[in-house]
C-alpha atoms as a PDB file:
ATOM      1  CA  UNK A   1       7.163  16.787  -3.714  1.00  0.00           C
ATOM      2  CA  UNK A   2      10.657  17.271  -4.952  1.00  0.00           C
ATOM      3  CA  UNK A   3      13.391  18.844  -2.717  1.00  0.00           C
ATOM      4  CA  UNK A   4      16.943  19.074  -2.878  1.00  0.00           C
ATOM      5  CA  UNK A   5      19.781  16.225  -2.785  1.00  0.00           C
ATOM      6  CA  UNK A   6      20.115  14.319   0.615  1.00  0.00           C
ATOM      7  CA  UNK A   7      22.227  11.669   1.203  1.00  0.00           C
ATOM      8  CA  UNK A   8      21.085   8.419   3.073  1.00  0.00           C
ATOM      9  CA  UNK A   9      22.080   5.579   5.019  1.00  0.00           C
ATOM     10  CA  UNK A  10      20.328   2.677   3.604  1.00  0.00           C
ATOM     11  CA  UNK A  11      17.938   2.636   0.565  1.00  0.00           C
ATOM     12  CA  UNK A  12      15.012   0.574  -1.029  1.00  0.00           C
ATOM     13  CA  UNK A  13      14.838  -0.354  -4.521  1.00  0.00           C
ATOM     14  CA  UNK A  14      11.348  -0.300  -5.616  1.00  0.00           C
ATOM     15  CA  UNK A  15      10.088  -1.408  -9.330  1.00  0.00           C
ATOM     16  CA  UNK A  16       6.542  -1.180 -10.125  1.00  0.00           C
ATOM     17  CA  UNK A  17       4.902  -3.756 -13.109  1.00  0.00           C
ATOM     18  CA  UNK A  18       2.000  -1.207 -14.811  1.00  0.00           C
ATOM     19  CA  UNK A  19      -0.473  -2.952 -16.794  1.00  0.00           C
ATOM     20  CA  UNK A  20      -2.240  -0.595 -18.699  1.00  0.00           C
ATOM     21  CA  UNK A  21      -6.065   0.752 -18.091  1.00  0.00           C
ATOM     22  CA  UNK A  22      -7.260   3.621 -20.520  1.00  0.00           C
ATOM     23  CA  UNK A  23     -10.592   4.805 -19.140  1.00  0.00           C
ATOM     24  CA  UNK A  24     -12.652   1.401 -19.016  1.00  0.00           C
ATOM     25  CA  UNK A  25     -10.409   0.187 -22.268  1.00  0.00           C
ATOM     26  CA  UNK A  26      -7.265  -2.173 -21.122  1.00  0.00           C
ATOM     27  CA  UNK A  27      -4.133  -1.589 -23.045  1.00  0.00           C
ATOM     28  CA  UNK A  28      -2.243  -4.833 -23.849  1.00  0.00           C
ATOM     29  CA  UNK A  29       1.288  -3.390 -22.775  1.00  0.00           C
ATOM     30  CA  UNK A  30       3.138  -3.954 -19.848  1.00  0.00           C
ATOM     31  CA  UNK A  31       5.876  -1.445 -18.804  1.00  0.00           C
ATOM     32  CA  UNK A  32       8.310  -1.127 -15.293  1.00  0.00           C
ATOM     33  CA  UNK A  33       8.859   1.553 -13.593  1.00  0.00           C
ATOM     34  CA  UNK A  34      11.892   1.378 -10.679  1.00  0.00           C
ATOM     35  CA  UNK A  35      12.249   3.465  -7.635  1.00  0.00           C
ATOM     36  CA  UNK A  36      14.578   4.790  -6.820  1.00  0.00           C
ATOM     37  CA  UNK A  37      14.641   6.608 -10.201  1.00  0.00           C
ATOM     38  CA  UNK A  38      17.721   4.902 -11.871  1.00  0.00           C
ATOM     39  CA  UNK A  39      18.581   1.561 -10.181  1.00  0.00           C
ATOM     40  CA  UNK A  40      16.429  -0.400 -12.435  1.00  0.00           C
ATOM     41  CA  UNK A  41      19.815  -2.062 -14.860  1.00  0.00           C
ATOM     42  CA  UNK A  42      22.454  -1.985 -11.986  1.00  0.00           C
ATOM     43  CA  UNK A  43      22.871  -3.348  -8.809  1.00  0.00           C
ATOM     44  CA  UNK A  44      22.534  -0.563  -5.805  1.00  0.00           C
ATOM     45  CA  UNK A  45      25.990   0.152  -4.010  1.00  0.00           C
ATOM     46  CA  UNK A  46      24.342  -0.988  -0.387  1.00  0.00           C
ATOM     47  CA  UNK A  47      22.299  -3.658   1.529  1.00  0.00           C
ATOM     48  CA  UNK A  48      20.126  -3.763   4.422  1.00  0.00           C
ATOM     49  CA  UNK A  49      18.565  -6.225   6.023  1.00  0.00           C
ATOM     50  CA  UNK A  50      15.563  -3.945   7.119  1.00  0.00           C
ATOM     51  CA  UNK A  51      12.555  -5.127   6.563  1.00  0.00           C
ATOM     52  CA  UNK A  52      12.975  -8.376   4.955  1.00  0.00           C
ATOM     53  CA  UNK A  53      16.597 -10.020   5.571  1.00  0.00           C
ATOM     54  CA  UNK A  54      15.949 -10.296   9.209  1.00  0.00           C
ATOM     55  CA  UNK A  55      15.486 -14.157   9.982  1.00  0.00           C
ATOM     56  CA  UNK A  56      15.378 -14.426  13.297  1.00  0.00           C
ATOM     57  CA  UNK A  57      16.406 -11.141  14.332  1.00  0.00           C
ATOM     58  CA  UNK A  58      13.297 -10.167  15.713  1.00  0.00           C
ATOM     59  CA  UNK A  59      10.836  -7.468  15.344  1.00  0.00           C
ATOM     60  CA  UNK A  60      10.841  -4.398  12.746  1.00  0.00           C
ATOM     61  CA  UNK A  61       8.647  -1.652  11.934  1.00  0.00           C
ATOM     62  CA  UNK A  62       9.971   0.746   9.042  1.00  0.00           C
ATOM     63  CA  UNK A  63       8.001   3.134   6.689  1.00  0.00           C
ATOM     64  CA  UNK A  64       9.672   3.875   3.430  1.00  0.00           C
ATOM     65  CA  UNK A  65       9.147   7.338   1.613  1.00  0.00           C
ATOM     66  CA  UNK A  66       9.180   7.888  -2.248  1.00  0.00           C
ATOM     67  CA  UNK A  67       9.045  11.817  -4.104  1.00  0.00           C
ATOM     68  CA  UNK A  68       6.313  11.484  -6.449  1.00  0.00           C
ATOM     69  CA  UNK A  69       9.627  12.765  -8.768  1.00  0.00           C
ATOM     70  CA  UNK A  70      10.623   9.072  -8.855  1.00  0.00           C
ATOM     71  CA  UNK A  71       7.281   8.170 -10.933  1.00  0.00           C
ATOM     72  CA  UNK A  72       6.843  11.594 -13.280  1.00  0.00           C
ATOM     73  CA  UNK A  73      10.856  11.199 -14.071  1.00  0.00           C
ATOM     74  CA  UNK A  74       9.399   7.732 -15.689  1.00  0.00           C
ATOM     75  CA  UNK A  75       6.621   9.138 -16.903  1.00  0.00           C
ATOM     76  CA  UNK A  76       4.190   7.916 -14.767  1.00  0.00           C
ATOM     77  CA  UNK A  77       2.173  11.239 -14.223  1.00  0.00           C
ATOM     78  CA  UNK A  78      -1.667   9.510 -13.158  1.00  0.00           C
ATOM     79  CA  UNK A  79      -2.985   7.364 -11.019  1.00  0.00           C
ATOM     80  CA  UNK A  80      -1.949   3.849 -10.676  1.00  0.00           C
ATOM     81  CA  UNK A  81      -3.596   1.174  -9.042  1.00  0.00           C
ATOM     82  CA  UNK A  82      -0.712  -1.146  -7.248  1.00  0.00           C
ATOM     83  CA  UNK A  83      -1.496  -4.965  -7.270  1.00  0.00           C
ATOM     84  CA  UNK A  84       1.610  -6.418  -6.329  1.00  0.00           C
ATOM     85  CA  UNK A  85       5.364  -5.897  -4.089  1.00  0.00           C
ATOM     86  CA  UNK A  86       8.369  -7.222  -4.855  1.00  0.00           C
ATOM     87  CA  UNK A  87      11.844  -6.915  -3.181  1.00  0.00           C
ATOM     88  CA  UNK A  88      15.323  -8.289  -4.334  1.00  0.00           C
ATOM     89  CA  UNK A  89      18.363 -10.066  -2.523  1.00  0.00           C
ATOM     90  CA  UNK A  90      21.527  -8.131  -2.783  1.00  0.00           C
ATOM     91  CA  UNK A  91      23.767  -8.222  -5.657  1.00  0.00           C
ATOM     92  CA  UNK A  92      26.601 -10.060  -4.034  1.00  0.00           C
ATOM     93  CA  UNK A  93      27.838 -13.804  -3.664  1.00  0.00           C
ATOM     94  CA  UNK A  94      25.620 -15.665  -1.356  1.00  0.00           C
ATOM     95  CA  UNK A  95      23.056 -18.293  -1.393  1.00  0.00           C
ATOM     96  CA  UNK A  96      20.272 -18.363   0.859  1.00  0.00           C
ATOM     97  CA  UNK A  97      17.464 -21.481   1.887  1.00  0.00           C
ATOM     98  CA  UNK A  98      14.253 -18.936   2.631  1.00  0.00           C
ATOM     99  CA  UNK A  99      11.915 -19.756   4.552  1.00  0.00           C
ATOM    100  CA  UNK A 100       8.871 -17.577   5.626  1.00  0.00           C
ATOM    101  CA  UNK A 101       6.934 -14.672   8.045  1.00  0.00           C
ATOM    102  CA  UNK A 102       4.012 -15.007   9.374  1.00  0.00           C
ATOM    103  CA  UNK A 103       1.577 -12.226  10.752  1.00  0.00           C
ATOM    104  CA  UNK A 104       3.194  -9.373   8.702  1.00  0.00           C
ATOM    105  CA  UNK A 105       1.323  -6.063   8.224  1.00  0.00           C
ATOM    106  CA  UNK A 106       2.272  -4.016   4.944  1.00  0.00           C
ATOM    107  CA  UNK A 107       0.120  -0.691   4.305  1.00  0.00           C
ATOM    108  CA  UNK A 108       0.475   1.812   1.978  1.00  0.00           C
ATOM    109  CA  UNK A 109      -0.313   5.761   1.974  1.00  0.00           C
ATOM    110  CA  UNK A 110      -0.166   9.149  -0.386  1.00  0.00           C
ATOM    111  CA  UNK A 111       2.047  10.725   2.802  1.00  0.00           C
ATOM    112  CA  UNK A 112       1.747  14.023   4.000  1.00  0.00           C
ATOM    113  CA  UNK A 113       5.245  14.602   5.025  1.00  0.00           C
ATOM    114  CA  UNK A 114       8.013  15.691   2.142  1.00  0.00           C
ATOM    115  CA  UNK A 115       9.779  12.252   1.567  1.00  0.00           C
ATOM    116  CA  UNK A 116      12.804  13.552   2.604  1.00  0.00           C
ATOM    117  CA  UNK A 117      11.314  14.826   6.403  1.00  0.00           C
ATOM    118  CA  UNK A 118       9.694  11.995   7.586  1.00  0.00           C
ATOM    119  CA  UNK A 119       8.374  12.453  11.149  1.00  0.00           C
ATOM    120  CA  UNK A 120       9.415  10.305  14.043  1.00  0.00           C
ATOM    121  CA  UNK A 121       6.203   9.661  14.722  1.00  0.00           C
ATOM    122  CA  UNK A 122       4.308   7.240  13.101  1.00  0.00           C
ATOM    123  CA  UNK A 123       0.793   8.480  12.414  1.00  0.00           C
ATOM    124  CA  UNK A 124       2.278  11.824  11.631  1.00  0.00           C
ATOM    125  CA  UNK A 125       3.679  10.045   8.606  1.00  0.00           C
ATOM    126  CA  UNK A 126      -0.006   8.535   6.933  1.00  0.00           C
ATOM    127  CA  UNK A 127      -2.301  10.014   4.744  1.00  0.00           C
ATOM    128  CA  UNK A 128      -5.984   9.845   4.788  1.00  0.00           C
ATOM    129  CA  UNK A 129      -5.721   7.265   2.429  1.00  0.00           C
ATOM    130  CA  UNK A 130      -3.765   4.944   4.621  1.00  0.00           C
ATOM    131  CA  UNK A 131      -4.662   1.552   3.716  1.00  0.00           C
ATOM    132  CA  UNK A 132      -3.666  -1.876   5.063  1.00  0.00           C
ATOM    133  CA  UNK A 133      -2.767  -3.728   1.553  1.00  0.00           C
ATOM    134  CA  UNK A 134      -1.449  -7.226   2.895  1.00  0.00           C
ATOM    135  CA  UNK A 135      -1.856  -9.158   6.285  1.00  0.00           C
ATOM    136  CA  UNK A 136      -0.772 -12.915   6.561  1.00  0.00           C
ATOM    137  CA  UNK A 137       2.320 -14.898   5.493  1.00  0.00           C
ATOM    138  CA  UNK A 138       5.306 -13.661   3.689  1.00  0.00           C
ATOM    139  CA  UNK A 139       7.343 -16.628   1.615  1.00  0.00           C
ATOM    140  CA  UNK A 140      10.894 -15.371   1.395  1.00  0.00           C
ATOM    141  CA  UNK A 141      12.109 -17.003  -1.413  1.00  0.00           C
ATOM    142  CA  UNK A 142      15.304 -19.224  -1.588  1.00  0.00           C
ATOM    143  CA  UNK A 143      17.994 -18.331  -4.446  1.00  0.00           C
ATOM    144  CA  UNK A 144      21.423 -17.345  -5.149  1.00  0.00           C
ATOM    145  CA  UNK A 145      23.466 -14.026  -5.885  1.00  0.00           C
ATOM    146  CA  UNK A 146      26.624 -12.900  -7.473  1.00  0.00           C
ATOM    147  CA  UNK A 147      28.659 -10.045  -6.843  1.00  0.00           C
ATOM    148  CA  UNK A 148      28.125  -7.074  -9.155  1.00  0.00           C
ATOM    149  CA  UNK A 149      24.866  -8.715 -10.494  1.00  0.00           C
ATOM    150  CA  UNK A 150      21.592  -7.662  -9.977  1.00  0.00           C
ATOM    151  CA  UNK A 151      20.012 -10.394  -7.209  1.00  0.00           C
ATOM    152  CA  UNK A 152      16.805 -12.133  -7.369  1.00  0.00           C
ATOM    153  CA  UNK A 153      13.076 -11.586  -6.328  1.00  0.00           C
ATOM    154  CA  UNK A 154      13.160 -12.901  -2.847  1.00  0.00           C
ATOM    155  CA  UNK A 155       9.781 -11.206  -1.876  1.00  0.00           C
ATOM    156  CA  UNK A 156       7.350 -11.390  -4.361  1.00  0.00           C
ATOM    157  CA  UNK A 157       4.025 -10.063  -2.308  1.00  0.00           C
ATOM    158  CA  UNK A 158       0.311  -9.797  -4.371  1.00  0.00           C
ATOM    159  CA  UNK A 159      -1.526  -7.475  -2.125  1.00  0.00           C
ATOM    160  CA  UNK A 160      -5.603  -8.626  -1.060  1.00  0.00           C
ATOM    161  CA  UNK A 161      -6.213  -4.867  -1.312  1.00  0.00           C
ATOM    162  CA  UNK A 162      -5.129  -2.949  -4.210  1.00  0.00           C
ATOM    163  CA  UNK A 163      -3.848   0.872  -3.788  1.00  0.00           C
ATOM    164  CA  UNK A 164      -4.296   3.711  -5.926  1.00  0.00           C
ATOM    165  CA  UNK A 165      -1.549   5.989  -5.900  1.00  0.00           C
ATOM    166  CA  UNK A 166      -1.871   9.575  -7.828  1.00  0.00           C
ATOM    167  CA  UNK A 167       1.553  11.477  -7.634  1.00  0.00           C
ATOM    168  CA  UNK A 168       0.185  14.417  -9.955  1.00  0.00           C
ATOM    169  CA  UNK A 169      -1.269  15.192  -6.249  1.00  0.00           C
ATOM    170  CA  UNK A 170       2.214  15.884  -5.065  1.00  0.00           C
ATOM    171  CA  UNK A 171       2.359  13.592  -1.752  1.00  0.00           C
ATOM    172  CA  UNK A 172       4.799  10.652  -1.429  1.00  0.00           C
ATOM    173  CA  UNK A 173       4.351   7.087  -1.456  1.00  0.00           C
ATOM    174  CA  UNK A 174       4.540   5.570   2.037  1.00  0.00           C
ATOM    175  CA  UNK A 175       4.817   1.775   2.258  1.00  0.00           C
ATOM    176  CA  UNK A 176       5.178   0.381   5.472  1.00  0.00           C
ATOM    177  CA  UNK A 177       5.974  -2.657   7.142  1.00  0.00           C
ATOM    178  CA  UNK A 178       5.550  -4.369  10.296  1.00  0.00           C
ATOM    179  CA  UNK A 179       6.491  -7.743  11.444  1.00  0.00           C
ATOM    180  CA  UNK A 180       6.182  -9.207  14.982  1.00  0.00           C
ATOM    181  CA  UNK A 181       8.737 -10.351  17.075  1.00  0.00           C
ATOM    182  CA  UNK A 182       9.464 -14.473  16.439  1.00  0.00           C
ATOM    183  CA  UNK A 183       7.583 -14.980  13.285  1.00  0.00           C
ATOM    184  CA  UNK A 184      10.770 -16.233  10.790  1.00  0.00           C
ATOM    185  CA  UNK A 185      10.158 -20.183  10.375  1.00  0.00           C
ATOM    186  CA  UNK A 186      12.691 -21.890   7.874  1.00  0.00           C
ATOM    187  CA  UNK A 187      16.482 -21.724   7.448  1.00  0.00           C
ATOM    188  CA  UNK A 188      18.358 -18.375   5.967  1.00  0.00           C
ATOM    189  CA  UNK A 189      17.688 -15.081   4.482  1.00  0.00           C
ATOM    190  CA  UNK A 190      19.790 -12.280   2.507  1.00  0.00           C
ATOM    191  CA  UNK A 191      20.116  -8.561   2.969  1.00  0.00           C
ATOM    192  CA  UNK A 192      18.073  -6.960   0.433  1.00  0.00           C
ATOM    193  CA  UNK A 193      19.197  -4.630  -2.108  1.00  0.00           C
ATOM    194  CA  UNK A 194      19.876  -0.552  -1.001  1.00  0.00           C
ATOM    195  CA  UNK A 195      21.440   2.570  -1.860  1.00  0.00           C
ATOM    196  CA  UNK A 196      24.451   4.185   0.243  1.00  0.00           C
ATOM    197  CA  UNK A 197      22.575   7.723  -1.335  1.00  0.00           C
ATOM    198  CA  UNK A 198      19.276   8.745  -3.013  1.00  0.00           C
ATOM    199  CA  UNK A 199      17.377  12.307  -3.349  1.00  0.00           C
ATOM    200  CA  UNK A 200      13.991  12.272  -2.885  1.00  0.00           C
ATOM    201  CA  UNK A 201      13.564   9.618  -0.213  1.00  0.00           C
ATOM    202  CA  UNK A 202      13.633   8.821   3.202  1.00  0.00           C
ATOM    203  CA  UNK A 203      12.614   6.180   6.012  1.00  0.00           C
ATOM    204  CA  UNK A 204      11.753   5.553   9.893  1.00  0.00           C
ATOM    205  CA  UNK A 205      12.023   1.927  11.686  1.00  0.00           C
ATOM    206  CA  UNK A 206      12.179   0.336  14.686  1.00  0.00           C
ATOM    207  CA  UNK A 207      13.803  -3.148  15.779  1.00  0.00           C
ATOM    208  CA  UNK A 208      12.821  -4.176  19.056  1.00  0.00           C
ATOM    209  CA  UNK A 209      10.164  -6.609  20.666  1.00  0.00           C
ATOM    210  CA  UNK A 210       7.681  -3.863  20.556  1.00  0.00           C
ATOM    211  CA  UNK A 211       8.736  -2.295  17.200  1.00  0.00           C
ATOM    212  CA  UNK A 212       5.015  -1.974  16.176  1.00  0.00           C
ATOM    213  CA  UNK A 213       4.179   0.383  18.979  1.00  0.00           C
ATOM    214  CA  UNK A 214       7.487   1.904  20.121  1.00  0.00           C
ATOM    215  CA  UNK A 215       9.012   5.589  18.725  1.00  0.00           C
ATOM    216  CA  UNK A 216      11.186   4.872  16.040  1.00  0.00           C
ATOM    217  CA  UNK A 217      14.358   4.131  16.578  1.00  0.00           C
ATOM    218  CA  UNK A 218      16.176   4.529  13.499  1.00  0.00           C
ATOM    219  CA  UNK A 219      15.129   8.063  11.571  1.00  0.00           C
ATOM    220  CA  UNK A 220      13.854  10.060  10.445  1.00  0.00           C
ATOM    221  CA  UNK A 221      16.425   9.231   8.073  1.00  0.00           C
ATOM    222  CA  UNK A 222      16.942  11.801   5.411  1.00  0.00           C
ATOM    223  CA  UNK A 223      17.610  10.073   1.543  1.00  0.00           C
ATOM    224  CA  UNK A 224      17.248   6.805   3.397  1.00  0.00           C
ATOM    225  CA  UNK A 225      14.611   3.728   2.148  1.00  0.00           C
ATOM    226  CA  UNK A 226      14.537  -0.351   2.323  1.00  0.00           C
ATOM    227  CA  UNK A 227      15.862  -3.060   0.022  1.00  0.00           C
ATOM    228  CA  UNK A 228      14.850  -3.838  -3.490  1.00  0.00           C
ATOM    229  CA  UNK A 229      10.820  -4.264  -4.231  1.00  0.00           C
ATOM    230  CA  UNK A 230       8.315  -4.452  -7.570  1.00  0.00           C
ATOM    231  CA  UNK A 231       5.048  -3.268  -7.582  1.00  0.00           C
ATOM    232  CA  UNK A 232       2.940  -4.693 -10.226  1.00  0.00           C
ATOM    233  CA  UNK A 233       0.008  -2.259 -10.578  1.00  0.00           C
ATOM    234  CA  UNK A 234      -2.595  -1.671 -13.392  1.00  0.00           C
ATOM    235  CA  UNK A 235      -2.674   2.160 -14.493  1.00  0.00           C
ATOM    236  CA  UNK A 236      -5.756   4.034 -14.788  1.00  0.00           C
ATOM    237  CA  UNK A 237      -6.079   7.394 -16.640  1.00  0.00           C
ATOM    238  CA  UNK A 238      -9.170   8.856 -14.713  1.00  0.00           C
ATOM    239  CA  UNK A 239     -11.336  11.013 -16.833  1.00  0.00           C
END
């Protein structure tokens, strides 16, 4: 779906790693794709520390909305099968010890709702193809980052069940994350890396003890997703 400009209060960087399938014949190269469209060479101009930079802050649900015009401006116009997540630290001057979450839920969806009108209710927000892509423990990674630089992979997530997502259909790309209250074990994490303002995608979260089960509390944001991922996900031109 692609709509007009809206401006957001937090974003999510998202960068996708798309080996190559042509019919049953696999293609050698490896390409990136980076959503938002744009942010791929440059640090984003925000932070958040929604869903990953939370330590011990407690509990967080938040679903994260792409336009399917942040894969066909890339030229990724068929389906893709998506293997892997990966989020980075924010570009700015801080080191970090990691440490690690256990019990997280990620799922992923084709979304019926415009990226930029996300519903405050949850449901409302998944497709039929709603699809629970990772449950277990997530290592967030220890590093380093300088100001103006773009930060490390602190997230680096391979998912036990792969998801296909088409946007020649014209619904958005839902991921969603939720993580239980008191599940950080180790020492320090970092804000992620967001954009201040983004067309074509939005977000809903909660942050509160029962965050996986309570109305959000944050949203329906217009323009406004999460802090810096990769998907690594093999492309498959369907016949």
């Amino acid at each position: 779906m692609t709509h007009p400009t809206s401006t957001l209060r937090s974003g999510l960087l998202l960068a996708l790693t798309l080996p190559l399938f042509h019919s049953v014949t696999l293609a050698q190269a490896l390409s990136h794709v980076v959503l938002p469209n744009g942010t791929a060479a440059a640090d984003a101009v925000g932070f958040n520390t929604l869903p990953w930079g939370r330590a011990t802050l407690g509990a967080a649900r938040v679903q994260m909305l792409y336009d399917t015009s942040h894969f066909t401006a890339q030229g990724v116009t068929q389906p893709i099968r998506i293997m892997n997540l990966r989020w980075r630290a924010n570009g700015a001057t801080a080191s970090w010890t990691g440490g690690l979450y256990q019990l997280i839920t990620v799922s992923m969806t084709s979304s019926p709702r415009d990226a930029s009108t996300p519903s405050n209710t949850w449901t409302t927000n998944q497709g039929a193809d709603n699809t629970v892509v990772y449950n277990g423990t997530v290592v967030f990674l220890a590093g380093s980052a300088t100001t103006g630089a773009i930060g490390p992979t602190v997230v680096d997530l391979n998912l036990t069940t792969p998801f296909v997502f088409d946007p020649s259909l014209g619904q958005d790309l839902l991921i969603e994350v939720n993580m239980p209250s008191g599940q950080w074990q180790g020492g320090t994490a970092v804000a992620t890396d967001a954009l201040t303002s983004a067309p074509g995608t939005g977000r809903v979260s909660a942050t509160n003890a029962s965050a996986g089960n309570s109305t959000p509390s944050r949203g329906p944001t217009s323009g406004a997703t999460l802090a810096a991922a990769v998907i690594s996900a093999p492309q498959m031109v369907l016949d």
